[in-house]
PDB file of N, CA and C in Angstrom:
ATOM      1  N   UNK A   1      15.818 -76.264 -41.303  1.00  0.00           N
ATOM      2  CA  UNK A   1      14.807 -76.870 -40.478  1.00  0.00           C
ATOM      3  C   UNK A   1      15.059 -76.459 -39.040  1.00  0.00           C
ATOM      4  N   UNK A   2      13.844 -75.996 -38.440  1.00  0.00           N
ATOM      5  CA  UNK A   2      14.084 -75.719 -36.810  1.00  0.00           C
ATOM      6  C   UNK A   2      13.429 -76.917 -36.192  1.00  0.00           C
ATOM      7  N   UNK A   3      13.953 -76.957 -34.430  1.00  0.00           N
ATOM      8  CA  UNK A   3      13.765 -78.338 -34.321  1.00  0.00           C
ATOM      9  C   UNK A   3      13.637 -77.774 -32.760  1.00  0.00           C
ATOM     10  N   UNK A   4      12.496 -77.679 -31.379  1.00  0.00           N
ATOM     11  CA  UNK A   4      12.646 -77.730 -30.228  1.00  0.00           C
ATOM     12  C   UNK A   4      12.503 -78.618 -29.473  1.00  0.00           C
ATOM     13  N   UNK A   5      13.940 -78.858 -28.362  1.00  0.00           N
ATOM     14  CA  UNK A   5      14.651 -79.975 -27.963  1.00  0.00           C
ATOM     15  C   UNK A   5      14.023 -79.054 -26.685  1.00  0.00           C
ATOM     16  N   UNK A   6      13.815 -80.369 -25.557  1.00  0.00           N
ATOM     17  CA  UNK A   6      14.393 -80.030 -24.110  1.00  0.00           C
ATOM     18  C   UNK A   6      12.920 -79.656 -23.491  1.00  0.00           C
ATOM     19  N   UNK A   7      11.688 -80.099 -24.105  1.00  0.00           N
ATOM     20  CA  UNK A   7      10.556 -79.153 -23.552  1.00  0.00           C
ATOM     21  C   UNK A   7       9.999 -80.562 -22.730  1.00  0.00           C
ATOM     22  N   UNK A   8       9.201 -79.651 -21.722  1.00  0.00           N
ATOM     23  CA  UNK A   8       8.707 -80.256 -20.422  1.00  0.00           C
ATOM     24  C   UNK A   8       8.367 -81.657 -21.081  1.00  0.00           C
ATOM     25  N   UNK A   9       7.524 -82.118 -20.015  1.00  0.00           N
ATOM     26  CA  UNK A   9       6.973 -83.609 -20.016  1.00  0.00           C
ATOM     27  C   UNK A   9       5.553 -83.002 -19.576  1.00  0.00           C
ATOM     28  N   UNK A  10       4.951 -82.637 -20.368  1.00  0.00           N
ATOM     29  CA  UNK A  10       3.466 -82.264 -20.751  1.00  0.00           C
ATOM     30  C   UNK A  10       2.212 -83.198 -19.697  1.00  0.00           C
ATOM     31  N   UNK A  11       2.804 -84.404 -19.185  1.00  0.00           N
ATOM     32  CA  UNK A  11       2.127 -85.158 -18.433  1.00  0.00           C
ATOM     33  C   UNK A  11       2.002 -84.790 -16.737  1.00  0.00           C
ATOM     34  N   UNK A  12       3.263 -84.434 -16.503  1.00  0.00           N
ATOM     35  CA  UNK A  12       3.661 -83.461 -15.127  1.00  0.00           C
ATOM     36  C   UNK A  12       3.585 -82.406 -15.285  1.00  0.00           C
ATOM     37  N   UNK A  13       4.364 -81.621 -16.326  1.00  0.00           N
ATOM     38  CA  UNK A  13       4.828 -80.505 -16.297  1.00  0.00           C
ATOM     39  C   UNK A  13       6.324 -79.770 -15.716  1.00  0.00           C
ATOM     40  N   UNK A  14       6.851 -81.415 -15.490  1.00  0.00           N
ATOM     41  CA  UNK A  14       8.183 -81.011 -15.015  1.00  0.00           C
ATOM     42  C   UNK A  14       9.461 -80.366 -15.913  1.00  0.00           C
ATOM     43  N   UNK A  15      10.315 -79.318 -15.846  1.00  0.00           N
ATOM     44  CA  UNK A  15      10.571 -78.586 -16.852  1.00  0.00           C
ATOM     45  C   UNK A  15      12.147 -79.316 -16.568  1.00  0.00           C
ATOM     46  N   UNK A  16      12.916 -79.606 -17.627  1.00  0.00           N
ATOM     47  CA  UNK A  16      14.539 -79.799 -17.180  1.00  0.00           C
ATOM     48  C   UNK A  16      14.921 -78.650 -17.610  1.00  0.00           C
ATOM     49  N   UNK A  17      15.622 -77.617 -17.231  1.00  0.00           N
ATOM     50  CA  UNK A  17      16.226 -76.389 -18.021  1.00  0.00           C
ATOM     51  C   UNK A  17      15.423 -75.835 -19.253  1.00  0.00           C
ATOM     52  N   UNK A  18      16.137 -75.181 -19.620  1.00  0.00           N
ATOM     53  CA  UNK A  18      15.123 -74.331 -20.998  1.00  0.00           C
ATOM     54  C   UNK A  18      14.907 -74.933 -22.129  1.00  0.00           C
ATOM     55  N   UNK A  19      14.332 -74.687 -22.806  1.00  0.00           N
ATOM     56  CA  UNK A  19      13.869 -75.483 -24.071  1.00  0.00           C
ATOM     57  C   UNK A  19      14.839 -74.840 -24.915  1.00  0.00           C
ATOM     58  N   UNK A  20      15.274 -75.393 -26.425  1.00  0.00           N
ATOM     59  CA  UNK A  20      16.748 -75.513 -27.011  1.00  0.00           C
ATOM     60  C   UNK A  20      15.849 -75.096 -28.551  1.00  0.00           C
ATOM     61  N   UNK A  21      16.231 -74.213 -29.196  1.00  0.00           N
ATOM     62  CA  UNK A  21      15.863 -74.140 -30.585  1.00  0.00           C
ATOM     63  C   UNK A  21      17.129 -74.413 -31.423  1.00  0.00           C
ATOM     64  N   UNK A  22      16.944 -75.483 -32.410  1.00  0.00           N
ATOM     65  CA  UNK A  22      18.119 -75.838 -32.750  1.00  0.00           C
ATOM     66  C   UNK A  22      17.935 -75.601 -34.452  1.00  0.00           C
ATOM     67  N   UNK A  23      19.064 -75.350 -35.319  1.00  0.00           N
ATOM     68  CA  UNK A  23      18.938 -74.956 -36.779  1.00  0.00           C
ATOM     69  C   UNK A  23      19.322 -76.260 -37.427  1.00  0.00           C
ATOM     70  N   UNK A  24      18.687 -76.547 -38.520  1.00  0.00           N
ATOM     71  CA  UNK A  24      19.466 -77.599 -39.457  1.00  0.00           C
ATOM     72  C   UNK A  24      19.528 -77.464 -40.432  1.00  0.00           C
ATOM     73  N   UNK A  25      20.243 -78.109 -41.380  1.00  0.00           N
ATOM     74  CA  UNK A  25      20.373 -78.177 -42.951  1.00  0.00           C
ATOM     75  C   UNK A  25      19.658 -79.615 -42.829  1.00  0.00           C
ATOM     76  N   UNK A  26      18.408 -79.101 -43.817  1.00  0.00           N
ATOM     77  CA  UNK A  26      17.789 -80.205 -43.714  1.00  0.00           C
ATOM     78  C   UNK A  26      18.478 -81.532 -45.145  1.00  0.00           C
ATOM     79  N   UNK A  27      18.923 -81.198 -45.445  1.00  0.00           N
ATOM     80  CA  UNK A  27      19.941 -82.078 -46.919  1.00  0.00           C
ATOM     81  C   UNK A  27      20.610 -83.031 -46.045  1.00  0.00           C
ATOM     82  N   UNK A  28      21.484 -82.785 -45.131  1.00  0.00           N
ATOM     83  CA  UNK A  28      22.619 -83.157 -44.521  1.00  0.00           C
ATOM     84  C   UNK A  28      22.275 -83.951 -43.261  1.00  0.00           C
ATOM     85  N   UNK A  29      21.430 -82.925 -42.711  1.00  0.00           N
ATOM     86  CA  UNK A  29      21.577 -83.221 -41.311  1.00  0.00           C
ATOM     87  C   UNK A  29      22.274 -82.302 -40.277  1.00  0.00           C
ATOM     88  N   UNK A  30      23.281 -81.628 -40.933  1.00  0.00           N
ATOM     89  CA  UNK A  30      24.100 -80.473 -40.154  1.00  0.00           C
ATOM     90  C   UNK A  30      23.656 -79.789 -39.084  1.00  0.00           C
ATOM     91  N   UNK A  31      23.851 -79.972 -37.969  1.00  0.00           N
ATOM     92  CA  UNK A  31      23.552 -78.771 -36.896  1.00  0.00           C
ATOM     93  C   UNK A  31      23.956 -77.636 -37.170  1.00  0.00           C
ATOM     94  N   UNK A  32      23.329 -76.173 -37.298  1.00  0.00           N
ATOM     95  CA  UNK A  32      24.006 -75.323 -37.742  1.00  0.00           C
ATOM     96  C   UNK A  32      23.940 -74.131 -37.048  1.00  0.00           C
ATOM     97  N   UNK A  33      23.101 -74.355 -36.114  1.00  0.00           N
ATOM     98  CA  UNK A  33      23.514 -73.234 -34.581  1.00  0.00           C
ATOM     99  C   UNK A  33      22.270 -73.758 -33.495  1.00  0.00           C
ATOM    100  N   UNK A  34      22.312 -73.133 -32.559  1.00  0.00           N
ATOM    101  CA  UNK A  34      21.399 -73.422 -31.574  1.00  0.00           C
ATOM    102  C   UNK A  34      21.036 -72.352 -30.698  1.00  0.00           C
ATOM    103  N   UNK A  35      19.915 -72.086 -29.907  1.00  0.00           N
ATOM    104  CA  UNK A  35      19.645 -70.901 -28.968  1.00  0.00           C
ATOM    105  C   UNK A  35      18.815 -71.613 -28.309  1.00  0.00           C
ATOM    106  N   UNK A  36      19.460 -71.550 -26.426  1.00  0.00           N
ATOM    107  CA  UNK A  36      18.711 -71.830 -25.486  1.00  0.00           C
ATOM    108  C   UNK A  36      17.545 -70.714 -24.986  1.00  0.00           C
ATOM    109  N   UNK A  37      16.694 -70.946 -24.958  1.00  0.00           N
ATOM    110  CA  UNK A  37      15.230 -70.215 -24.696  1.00  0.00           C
ATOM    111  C   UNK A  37      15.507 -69.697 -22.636  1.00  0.00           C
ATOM    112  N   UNK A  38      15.074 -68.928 -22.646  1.00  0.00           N
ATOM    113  CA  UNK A  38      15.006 -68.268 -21.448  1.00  0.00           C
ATOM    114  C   UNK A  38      14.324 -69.664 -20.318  1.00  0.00           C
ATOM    115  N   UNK A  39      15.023 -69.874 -19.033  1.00  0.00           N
ATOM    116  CA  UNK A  39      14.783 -70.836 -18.395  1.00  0.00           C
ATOM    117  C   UNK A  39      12.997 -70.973 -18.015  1.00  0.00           C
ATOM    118  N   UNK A  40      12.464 -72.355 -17.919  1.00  0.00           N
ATOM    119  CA  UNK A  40      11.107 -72.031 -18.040  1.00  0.00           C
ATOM    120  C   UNK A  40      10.481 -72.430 -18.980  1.00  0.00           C
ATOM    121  N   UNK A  41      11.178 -72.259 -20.263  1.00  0.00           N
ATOM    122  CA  UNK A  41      10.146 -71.907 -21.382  1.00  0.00           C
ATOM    123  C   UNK A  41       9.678 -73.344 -21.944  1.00  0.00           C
ATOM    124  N   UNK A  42       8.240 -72.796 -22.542  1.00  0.00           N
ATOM    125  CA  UNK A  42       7.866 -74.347 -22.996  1.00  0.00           C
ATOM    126  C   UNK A  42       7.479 -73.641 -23.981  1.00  0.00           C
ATOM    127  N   UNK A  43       8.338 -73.935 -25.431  1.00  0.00           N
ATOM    128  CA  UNK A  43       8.144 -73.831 -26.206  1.00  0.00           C
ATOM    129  C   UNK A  43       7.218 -74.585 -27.399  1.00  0.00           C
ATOM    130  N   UNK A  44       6.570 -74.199 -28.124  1.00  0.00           N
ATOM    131  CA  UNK A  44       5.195 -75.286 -28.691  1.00  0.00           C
ATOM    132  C   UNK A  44       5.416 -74.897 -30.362  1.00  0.00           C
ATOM    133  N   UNK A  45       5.428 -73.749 -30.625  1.00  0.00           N
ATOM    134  CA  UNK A  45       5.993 -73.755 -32.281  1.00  0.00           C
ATOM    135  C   UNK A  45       6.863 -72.591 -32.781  1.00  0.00           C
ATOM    136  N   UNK A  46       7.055 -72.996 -33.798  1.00  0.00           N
ATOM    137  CA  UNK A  46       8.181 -71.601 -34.476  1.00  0.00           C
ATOM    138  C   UNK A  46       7.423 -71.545 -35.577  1.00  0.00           C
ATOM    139  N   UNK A  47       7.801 -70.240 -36.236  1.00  0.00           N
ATOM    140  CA  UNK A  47       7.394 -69.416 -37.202  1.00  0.00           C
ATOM    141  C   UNK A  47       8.826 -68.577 -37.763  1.00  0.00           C
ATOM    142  N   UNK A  48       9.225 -68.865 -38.783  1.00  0.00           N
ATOM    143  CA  UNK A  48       9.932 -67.698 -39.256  1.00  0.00           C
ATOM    144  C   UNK A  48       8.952 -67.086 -40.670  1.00  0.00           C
ATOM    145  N   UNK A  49       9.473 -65.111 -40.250  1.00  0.00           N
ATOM    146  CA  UNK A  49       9.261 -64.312 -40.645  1.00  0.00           C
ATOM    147  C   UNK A  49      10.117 -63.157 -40.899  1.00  0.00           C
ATOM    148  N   UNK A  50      10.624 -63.214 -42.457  1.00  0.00           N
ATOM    149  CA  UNK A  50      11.278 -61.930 -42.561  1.00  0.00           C
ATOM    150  C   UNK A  50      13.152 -61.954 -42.165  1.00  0.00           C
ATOM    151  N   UNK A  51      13.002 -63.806 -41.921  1.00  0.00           N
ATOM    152  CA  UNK A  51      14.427 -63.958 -41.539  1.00  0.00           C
ATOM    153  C   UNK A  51      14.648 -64.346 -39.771  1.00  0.00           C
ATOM    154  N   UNK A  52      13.614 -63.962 -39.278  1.00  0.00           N
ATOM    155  CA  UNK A  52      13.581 -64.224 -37.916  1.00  0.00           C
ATOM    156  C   UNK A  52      12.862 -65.422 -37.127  1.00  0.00           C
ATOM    157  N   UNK A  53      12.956 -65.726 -36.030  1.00  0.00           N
ATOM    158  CA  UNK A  53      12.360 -66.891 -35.481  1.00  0.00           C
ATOM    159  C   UNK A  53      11.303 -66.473 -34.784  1.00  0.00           C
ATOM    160  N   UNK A  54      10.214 -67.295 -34.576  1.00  0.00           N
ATOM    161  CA  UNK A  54       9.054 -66.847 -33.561  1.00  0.00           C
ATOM    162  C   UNK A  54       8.821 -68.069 -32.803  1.00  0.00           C
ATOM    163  N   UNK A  55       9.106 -67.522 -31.551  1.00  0.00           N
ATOM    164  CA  UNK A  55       8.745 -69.419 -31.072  1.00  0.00           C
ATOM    165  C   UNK A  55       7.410 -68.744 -29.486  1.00  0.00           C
ATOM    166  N   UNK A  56       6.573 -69.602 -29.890  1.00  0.00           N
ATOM    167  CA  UNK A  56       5.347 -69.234 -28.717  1.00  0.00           C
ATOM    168  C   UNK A  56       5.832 -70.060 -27.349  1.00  0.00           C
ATOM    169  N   UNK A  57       5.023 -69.327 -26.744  1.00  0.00           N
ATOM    170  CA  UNK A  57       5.419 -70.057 -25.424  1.00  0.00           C
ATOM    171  C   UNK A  57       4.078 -69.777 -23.997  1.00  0.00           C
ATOM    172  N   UNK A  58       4.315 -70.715 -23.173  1.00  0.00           N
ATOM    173  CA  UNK A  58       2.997 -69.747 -22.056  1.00  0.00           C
ATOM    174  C   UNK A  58       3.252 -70.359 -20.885  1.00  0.00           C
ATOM    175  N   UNK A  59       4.419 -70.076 -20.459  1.00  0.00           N
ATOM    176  CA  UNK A  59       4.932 -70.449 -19.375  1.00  0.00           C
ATOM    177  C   UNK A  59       6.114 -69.412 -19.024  1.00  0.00           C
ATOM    178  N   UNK A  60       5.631 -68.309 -18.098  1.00  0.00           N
ATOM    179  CA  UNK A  60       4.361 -68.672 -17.110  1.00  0.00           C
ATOM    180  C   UNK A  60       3.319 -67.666 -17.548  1.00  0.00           C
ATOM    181  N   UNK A  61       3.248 -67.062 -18.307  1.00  0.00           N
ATOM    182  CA  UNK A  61       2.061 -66.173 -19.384  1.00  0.00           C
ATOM    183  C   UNK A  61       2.549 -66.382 -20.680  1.00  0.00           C
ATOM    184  N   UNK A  62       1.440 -66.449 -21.628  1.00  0.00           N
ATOM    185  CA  UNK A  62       1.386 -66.670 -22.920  1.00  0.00           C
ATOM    186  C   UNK A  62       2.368 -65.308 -23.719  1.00  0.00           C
ATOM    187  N   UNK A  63       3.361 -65.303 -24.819  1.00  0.00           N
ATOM    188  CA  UNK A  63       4.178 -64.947 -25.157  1.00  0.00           C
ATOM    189  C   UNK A  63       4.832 -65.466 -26.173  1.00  0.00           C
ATOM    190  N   UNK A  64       5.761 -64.216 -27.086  1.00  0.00           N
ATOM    191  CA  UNK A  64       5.979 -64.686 -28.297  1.00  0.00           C
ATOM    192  C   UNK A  64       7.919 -64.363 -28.339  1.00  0.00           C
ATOM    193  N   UNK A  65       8.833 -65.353 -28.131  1.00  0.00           N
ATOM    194  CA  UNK A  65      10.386 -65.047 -28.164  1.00  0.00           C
ATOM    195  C   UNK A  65      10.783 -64.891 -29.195  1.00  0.00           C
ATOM    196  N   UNK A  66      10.924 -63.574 -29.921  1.00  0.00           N
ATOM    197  CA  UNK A  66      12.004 -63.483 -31.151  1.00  0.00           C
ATOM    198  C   UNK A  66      13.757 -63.915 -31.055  1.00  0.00           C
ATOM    199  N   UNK A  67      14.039 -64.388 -32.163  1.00  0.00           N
ATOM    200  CA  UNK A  67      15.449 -65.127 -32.396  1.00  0.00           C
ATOM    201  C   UNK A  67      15.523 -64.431 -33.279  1.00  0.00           C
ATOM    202  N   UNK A  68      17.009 -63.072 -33.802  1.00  0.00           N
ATOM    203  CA  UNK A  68      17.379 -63.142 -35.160  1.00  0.00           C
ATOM    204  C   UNK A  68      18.644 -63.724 -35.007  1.00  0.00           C
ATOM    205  N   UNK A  69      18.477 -64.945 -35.701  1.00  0.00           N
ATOM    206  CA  UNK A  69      19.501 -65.533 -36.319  1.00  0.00           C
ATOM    207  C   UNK A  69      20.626 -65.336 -37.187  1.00  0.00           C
ATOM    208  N   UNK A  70      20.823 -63.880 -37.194  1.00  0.00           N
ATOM    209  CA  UNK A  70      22.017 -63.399 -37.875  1.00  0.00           C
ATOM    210  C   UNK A  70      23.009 -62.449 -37.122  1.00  0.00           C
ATOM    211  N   UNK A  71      22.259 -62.670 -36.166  1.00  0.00           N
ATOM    212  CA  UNK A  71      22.790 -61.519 -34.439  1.00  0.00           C
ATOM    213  C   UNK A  71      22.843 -62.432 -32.853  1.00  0.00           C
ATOM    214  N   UNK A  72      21.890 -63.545 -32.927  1.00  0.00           N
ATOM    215  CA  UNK A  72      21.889 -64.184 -32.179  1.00  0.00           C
ATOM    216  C   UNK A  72      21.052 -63.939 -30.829  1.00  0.00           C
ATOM    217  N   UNK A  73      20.474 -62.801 -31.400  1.00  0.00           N
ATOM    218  CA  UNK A  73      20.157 -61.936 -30.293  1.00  0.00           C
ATOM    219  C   UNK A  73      18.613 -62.347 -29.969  1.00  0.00           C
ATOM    220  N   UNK A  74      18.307 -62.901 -28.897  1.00  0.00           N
ATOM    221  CA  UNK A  74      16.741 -63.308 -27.890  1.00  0.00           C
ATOM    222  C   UNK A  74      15.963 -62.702 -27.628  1.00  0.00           C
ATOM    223  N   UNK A  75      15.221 -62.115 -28.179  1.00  0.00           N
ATOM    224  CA  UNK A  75      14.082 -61.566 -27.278  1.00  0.00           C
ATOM    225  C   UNK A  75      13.199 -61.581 -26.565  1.00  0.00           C
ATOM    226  N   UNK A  76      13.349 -62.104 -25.489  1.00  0.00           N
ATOM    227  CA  UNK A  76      12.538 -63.060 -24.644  1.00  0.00           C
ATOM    228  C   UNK A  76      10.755 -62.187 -24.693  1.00  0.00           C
ATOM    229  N   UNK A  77      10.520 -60.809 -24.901  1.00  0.00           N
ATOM    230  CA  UNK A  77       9.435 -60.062 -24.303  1.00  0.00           C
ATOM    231  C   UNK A  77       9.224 -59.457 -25.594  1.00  0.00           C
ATOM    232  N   UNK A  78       9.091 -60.033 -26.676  1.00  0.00           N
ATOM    233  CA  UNK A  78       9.037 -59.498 -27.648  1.00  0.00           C
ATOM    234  C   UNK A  78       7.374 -59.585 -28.064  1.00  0.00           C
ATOM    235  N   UNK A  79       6.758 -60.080 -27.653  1.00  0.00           N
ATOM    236  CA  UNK A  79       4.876 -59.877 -27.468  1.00  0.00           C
ATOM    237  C   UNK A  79       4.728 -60.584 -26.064  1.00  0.00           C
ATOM    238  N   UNK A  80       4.154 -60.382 -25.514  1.00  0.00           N
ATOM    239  CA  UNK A  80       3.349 -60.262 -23.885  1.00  0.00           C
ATOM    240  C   UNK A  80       2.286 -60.125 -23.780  1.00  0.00           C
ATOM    241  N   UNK A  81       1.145 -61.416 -23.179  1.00  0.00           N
ATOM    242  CA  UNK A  81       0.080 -61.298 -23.211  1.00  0.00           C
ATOM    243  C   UNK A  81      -0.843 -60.459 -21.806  1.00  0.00           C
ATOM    244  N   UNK A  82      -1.278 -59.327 -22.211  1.00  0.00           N
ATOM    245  CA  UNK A  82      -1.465 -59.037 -20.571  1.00  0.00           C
ATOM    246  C   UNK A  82      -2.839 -58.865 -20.382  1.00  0.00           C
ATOM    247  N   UNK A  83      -3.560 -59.232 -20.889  1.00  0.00           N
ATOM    248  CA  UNK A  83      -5.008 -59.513 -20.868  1.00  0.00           C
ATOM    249  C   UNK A  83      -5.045 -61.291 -20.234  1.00  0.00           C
ATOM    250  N   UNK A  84      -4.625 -62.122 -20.287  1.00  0.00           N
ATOM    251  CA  UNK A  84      -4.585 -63.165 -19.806  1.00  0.00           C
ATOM    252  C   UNK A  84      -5.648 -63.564 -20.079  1.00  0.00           C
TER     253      UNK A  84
END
């Protein structure tokens, strides 16, 4: 189960640090890793595909952050909307 912690207050828009994608075993409860999102980010949903994470975002342009979770590795610019 993925789970994003830490996102703005949608009423202001005031951001505390980056938004937190966190892993679980959903049986247990287990935390089972976590990846802080590039500062900024307001993250709204995930998608995994193929093993990987997709988490949208549009702050401060609409955009798509890949997570592979077997590398750990962020891709903050991994789709970019430039038509706006």
């Amino acid at each position: 189960m993925l789970n994003l912690l830490n996102n703005p207050n949608f009423q202001d828009i005031t951001i505390n640090g980056p938004s937190i994608l966190v892993e679980y075993i959903l049986a247990t409860g287990s935390k089972t890793n976590e990846w802080a999102l590039p500062e900024n980010t307001i993250g709204n949903s995930v998608q995994i595909v193929d093993g990987k994470y997709y988490v949208c975002d549009w702050n401060p342009t609409a955009r798509i952050i890949q997570i592979d979770p077997s590398t750990d590795n962020i891709d903050a610019n991994w789709y970019t909307n430039t038509t706006d």
